[in-house]
PDB file of N, CA and C in Angstrom:
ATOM      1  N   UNK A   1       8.360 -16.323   7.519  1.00  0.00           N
ATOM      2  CA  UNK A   1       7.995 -15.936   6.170  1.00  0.00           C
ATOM      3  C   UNK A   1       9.223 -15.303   5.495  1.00  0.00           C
ATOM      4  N   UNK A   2       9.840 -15.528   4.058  1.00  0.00           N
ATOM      5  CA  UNK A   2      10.849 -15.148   3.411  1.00  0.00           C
ATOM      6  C   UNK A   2      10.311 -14.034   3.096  1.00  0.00           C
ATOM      7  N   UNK A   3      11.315 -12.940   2.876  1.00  0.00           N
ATOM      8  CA  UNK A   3      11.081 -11.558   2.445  1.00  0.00           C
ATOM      9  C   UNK A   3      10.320 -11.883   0.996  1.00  0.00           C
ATOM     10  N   UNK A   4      10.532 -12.593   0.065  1.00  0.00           N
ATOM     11  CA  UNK A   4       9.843 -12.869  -1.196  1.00  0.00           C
ATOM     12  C   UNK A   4       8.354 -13.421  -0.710  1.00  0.00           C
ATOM     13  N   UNK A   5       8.312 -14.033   0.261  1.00  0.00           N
ATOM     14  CA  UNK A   5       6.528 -14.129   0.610  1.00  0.00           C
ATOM     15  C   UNK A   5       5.943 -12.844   0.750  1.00  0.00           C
ATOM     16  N   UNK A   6       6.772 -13.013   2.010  1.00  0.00           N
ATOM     17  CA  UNK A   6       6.252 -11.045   2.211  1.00  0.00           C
ATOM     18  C   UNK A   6       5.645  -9.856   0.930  1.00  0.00           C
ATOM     19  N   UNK A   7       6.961 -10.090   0.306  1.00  0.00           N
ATOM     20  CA  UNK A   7       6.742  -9.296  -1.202  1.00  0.00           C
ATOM     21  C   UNK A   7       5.129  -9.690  -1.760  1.00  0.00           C
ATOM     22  N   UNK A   8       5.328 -11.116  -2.101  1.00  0.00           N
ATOM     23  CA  UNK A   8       4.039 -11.623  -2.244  1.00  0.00           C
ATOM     24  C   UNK A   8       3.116 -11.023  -1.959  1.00  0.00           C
ATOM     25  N   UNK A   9       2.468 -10.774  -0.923  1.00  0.00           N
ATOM     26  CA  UNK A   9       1.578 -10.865   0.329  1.00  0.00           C
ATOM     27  C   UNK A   9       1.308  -9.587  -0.057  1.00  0.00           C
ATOM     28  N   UNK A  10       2.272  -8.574  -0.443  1.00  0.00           N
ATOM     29  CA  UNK A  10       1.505  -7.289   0.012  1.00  0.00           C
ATOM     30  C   UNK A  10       1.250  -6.629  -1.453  1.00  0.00           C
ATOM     31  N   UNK A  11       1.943  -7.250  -2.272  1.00  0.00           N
ATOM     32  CA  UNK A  11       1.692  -6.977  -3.951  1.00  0.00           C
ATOM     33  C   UNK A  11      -0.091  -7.237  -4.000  1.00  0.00           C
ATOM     34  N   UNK A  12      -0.277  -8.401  -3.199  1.00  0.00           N
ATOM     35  CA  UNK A  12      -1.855  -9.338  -3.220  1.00  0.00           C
ATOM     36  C   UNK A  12      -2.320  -7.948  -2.556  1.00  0.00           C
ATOM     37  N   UNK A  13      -2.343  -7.650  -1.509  1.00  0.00           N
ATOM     38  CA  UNK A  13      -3.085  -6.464  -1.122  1.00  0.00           C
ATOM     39  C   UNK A  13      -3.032  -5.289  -1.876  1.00  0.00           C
ATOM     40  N   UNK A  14      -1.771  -4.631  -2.235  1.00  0.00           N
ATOM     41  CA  UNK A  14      -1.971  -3.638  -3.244  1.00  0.00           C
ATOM     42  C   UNK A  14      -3.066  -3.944  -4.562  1.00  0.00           C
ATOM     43  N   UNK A  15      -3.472  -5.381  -4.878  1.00  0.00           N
ATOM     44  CA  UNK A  15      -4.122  -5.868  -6.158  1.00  0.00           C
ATOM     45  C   UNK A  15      -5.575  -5.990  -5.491  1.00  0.00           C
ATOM     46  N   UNK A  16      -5.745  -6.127  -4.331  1.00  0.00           N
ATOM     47  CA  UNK A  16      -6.706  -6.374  -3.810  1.00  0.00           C
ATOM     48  C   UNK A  16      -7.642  -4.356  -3.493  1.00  0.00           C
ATOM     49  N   UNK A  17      -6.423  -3.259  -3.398  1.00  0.00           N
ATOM     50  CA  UNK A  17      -7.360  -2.155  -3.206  1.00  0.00           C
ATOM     51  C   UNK A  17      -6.878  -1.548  -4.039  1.00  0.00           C
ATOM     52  N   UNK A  18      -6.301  -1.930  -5.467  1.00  0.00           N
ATOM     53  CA  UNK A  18      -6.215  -0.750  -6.892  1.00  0.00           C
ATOM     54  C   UNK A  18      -7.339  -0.444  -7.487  1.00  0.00           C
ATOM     55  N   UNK A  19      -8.128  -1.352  -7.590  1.00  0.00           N
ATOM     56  CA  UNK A  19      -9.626  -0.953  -8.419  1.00  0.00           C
ATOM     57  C   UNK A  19     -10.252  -0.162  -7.488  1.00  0.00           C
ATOM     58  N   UNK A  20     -10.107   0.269  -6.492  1.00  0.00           N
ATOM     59  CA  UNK A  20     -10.926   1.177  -5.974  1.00  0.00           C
ATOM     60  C   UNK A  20      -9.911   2.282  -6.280  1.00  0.00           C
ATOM     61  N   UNK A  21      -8.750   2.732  -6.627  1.00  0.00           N
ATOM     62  CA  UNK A  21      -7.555   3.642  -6.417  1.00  0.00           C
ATOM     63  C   UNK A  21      -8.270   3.905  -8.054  1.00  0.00           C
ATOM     64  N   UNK A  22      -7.888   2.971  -8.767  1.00  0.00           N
ATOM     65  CA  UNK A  22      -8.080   3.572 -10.208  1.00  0.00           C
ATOM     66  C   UNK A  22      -9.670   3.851 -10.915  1.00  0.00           C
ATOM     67  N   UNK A  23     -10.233   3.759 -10.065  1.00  0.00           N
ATOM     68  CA  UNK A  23     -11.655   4.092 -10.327  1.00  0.00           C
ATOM     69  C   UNK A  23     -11.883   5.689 -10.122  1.00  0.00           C
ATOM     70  N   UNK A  24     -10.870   6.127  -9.663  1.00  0.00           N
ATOM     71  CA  UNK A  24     -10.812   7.255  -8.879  1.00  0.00           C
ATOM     72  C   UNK A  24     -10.018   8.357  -9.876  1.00  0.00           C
ATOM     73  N   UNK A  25      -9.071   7.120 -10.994  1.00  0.00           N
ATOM     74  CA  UNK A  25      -7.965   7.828 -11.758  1.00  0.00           C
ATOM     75  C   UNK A  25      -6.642   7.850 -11.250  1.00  0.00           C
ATOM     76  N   UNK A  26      -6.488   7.058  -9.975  1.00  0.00           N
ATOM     77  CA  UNK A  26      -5.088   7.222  -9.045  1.00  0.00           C
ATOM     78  C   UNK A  26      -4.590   5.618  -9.230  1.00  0.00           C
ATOM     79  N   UNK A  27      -3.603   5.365  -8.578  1.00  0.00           N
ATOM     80  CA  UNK A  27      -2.965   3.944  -8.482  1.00  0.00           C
ATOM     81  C   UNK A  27      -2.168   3.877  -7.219  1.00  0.00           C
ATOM     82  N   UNK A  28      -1.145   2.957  -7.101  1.00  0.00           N
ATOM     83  CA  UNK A  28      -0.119   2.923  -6.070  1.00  0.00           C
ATOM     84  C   UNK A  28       0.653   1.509  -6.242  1.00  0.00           C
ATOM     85  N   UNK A  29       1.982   2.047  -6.210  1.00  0.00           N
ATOM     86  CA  UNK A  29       3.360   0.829  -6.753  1.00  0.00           C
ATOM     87  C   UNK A  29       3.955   0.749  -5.308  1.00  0.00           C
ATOM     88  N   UNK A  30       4.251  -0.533  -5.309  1.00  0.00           N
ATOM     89  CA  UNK A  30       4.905  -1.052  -3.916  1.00  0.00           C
ATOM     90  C   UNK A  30       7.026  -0.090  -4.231  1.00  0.00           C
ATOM     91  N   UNK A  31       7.232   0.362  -3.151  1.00  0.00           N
ATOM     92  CA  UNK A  31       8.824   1.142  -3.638  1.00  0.00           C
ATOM     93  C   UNK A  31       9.337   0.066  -2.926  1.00  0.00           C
ATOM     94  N   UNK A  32       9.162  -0.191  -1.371  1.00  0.00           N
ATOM     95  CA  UNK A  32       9.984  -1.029  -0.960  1.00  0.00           C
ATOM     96  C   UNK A  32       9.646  -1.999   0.569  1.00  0.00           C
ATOM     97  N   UNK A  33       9.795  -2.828   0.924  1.00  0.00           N
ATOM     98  CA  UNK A  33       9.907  -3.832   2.559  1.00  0.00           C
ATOM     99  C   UNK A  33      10.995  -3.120   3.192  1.00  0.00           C
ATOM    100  N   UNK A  34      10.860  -2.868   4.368  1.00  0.00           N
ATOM    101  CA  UNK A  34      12.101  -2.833   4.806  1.00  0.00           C
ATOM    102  C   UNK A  34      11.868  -3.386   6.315  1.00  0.00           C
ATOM    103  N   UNK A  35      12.906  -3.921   6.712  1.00  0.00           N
ATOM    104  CA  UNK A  35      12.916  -4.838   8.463  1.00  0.00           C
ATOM    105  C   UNK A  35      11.916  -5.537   8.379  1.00  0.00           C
ATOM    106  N   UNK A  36      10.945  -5.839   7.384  1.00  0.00           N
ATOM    107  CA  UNK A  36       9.847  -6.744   7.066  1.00  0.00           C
ATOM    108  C   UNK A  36       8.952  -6.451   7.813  1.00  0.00           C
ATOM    109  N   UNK A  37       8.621  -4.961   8.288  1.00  0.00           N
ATOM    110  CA  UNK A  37       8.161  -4.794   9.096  1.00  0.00           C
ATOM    111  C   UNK A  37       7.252  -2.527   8.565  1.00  0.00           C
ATOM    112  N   UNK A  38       7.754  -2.534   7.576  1.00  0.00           N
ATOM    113  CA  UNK A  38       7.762  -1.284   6.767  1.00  0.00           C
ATOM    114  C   UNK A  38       7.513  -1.670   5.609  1.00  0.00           C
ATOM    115  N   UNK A  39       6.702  -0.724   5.397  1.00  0.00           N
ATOM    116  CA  UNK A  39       6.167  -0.543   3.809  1.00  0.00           C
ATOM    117  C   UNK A  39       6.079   0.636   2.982  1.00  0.00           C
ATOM    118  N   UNK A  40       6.718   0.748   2.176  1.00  0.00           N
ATOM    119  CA  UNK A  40       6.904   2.353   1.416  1.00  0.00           C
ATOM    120  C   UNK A  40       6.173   2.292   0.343  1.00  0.00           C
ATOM    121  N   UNK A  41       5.280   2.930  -0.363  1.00  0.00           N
ATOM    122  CA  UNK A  41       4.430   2.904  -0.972  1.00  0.00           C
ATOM    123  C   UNK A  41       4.633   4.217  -1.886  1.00  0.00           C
ATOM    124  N   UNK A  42       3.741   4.067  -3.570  1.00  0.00           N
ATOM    125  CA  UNK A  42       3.702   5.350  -3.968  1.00  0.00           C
ATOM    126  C   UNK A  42       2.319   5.917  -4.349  1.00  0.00           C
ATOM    127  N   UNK A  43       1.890   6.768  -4.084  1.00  0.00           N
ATOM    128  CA  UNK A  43       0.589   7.009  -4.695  1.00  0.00           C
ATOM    129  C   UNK A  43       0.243   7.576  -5.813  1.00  0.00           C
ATOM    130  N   UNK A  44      -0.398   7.434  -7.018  1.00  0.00           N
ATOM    131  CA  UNK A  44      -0.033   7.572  -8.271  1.00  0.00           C
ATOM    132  C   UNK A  44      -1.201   8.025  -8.788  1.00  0.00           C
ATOM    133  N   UNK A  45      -0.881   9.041  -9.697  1.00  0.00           N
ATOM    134  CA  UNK A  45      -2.097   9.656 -10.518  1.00  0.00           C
ATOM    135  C   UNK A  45      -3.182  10.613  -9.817  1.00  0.00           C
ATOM    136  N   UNK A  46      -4.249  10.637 -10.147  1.00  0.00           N
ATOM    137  CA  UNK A  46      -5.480  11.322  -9.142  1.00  0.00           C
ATOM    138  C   UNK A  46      -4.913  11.356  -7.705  1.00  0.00           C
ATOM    139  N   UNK A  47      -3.987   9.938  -7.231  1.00  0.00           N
ATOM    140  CA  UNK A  47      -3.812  10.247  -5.949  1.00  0.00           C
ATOM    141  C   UNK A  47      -3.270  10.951  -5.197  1.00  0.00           C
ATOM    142  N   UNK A  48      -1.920  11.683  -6.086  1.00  0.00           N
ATOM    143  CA  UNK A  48      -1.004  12.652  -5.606  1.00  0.00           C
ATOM    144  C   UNK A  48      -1.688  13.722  -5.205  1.00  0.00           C
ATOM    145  N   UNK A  49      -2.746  14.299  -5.569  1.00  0.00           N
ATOM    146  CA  UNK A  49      -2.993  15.585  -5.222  1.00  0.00           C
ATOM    147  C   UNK A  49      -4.529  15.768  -4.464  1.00  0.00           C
ATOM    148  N   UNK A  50      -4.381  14.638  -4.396  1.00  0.00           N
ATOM    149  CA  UNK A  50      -5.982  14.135  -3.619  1.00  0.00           C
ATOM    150  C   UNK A  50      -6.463  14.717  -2.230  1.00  0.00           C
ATOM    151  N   UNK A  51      -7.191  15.087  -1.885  1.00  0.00           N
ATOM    152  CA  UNK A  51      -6.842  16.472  -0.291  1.00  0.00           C
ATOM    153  C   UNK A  51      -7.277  14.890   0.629  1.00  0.00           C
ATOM    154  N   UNK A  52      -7.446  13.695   0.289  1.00  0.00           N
ATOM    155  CA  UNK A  52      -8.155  12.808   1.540  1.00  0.00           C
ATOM    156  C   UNK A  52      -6.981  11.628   1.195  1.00  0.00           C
ATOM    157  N   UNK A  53      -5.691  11.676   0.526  1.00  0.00           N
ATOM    158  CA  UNK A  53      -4.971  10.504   0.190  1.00  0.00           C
ATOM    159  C   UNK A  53      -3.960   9.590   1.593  1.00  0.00           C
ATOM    160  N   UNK A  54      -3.963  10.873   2.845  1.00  0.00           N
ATOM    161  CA  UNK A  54      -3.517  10.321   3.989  1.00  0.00           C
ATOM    162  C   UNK A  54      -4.584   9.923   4.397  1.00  0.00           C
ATOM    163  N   UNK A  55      -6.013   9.769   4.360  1.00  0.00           N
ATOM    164  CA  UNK A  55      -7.048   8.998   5.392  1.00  0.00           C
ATOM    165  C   UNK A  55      -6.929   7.679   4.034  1.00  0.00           C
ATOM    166  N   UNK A  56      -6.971   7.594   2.899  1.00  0.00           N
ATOM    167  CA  UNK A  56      -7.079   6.667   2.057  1.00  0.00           C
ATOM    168  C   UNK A  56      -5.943   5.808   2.143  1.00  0.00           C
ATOM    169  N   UNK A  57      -4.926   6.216   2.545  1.00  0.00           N
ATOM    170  CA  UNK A  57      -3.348   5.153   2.957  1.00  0.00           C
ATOM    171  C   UNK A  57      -3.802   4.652   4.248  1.00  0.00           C
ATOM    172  N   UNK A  58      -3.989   5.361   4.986  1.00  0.00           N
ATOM    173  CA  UNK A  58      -4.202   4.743   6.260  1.00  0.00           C
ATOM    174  C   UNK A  58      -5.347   3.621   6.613  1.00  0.00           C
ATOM    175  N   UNK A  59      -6.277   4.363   5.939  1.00  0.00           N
ATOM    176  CA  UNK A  59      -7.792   3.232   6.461  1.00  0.00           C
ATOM    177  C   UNK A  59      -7.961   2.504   5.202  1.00  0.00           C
ATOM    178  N   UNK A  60      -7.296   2.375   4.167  1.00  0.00           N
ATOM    179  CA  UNK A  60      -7.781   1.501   3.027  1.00  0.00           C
ATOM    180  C   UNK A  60      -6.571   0.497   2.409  1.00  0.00           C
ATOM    181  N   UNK A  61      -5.285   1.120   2.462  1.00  0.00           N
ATOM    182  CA  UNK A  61      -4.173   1.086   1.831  1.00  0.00           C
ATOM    183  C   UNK A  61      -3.326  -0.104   3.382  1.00  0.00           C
ATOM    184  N   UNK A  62      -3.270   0.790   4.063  1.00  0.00           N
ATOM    185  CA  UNK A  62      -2.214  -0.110   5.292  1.00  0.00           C
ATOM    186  C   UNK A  62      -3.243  -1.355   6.082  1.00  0.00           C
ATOM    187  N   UNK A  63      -4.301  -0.978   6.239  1.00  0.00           N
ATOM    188  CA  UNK A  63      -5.113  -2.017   6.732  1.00  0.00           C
ATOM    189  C   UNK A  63      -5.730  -3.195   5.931  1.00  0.00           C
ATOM    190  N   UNK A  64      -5.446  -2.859   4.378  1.00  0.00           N
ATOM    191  CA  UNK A  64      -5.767  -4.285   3.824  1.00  0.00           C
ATOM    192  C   UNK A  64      -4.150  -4.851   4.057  1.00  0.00           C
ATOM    193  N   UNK A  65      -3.296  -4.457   3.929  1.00  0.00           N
ATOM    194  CA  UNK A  65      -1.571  -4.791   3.557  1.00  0.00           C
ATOM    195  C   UNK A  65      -1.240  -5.611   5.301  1.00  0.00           C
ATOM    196  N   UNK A  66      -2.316  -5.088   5.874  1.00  0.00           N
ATOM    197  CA  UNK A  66      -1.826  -5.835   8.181  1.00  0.00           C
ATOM    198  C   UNK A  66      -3.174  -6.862   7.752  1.00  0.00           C
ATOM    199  N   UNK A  67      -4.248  -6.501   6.663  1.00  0.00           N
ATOM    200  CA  UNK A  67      -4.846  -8.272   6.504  1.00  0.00           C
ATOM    201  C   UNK A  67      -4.283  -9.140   6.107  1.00  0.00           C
ATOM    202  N   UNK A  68      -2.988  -8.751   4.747  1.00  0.00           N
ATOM    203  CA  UNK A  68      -2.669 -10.084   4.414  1.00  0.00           C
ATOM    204  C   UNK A  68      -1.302 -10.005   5.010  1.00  0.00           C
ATOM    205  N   UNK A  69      -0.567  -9.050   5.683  1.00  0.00           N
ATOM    206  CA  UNK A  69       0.662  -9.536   6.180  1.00  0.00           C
ATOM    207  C   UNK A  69       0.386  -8.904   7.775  1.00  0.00           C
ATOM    208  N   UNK A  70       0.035  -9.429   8.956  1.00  0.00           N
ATOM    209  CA  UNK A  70      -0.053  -8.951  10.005  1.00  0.00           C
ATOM    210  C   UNK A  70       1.353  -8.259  10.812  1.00  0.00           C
ATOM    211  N   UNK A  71       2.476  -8.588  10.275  1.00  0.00           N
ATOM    212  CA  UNK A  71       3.740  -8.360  10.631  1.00  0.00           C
ATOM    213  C   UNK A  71       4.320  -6.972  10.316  1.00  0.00           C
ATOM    214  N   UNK A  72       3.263  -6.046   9.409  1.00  0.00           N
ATOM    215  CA  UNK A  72       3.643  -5.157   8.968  1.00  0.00           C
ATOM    216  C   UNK A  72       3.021  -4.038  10.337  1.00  0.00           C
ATOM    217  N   UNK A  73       3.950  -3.442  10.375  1.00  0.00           N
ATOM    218  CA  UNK A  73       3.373  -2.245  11.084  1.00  0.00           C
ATOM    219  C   UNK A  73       3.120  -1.006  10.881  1.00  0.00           C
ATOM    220  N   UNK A  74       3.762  -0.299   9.524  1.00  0.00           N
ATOM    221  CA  UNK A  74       3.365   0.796   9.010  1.00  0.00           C
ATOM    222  C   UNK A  74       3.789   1.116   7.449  1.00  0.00           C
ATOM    223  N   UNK A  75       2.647   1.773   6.964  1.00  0.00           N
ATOM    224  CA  UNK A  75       2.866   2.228   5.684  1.00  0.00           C
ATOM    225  C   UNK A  75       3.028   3.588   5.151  1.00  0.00           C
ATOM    226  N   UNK A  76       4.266   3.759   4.431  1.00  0.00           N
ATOM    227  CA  UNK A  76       4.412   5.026   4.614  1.00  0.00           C
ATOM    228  C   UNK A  76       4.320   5.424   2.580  1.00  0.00           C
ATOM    229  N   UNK A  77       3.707   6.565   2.599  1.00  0.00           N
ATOM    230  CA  UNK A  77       3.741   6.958   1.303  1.00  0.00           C
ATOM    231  C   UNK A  77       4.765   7.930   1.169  1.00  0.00           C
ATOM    232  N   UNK A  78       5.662   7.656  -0.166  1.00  0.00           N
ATOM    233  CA  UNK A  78       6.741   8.331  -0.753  1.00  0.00           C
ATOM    234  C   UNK A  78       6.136   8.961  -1.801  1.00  0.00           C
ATOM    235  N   UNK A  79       6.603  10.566  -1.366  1.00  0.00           N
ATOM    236  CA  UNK A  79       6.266  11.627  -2.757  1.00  0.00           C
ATOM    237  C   UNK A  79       6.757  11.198  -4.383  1.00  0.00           C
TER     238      UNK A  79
END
């Protein structure tokens, strides 16, 4: 898979769990791939200050992003 699929792939997942993010008043922008194997993420709005936004990256955010790209192994949110 080319790093631009990749890109693909996980933009589709970020689009696939924003309406639940912005229903909330929060969002989240892809920052960066890295080793195609990392994912840096930002969490935006309502989400920054959210007291549950590390169980919401983890069980909602990184596990749709290992449905559509299984190659990924972790997602990390940038302040």
């Amino acid at each position: 898979m080319t790093a631009k699929e990749l890109k693909e792939k996980v933009e589709a997942a970020l689009s696939e769990i924003r309406p639940f993010l912005q229903s909330d008043g929060g969002d989240i922008s892809l920052v960066s791939i890295e080793n195609g194997t990392s994912v840096k993420v930002r969490l935006e709005g309502n989400c920054v200050g959210c007291s549950i936004n590390q169980m919401t990256l983890k069980s909602g955010v990184e596990m749709t992003i290992k449905k559509f790209a299984p190659q990924i192994e972790e997602v990390i949110n940038i302040a």
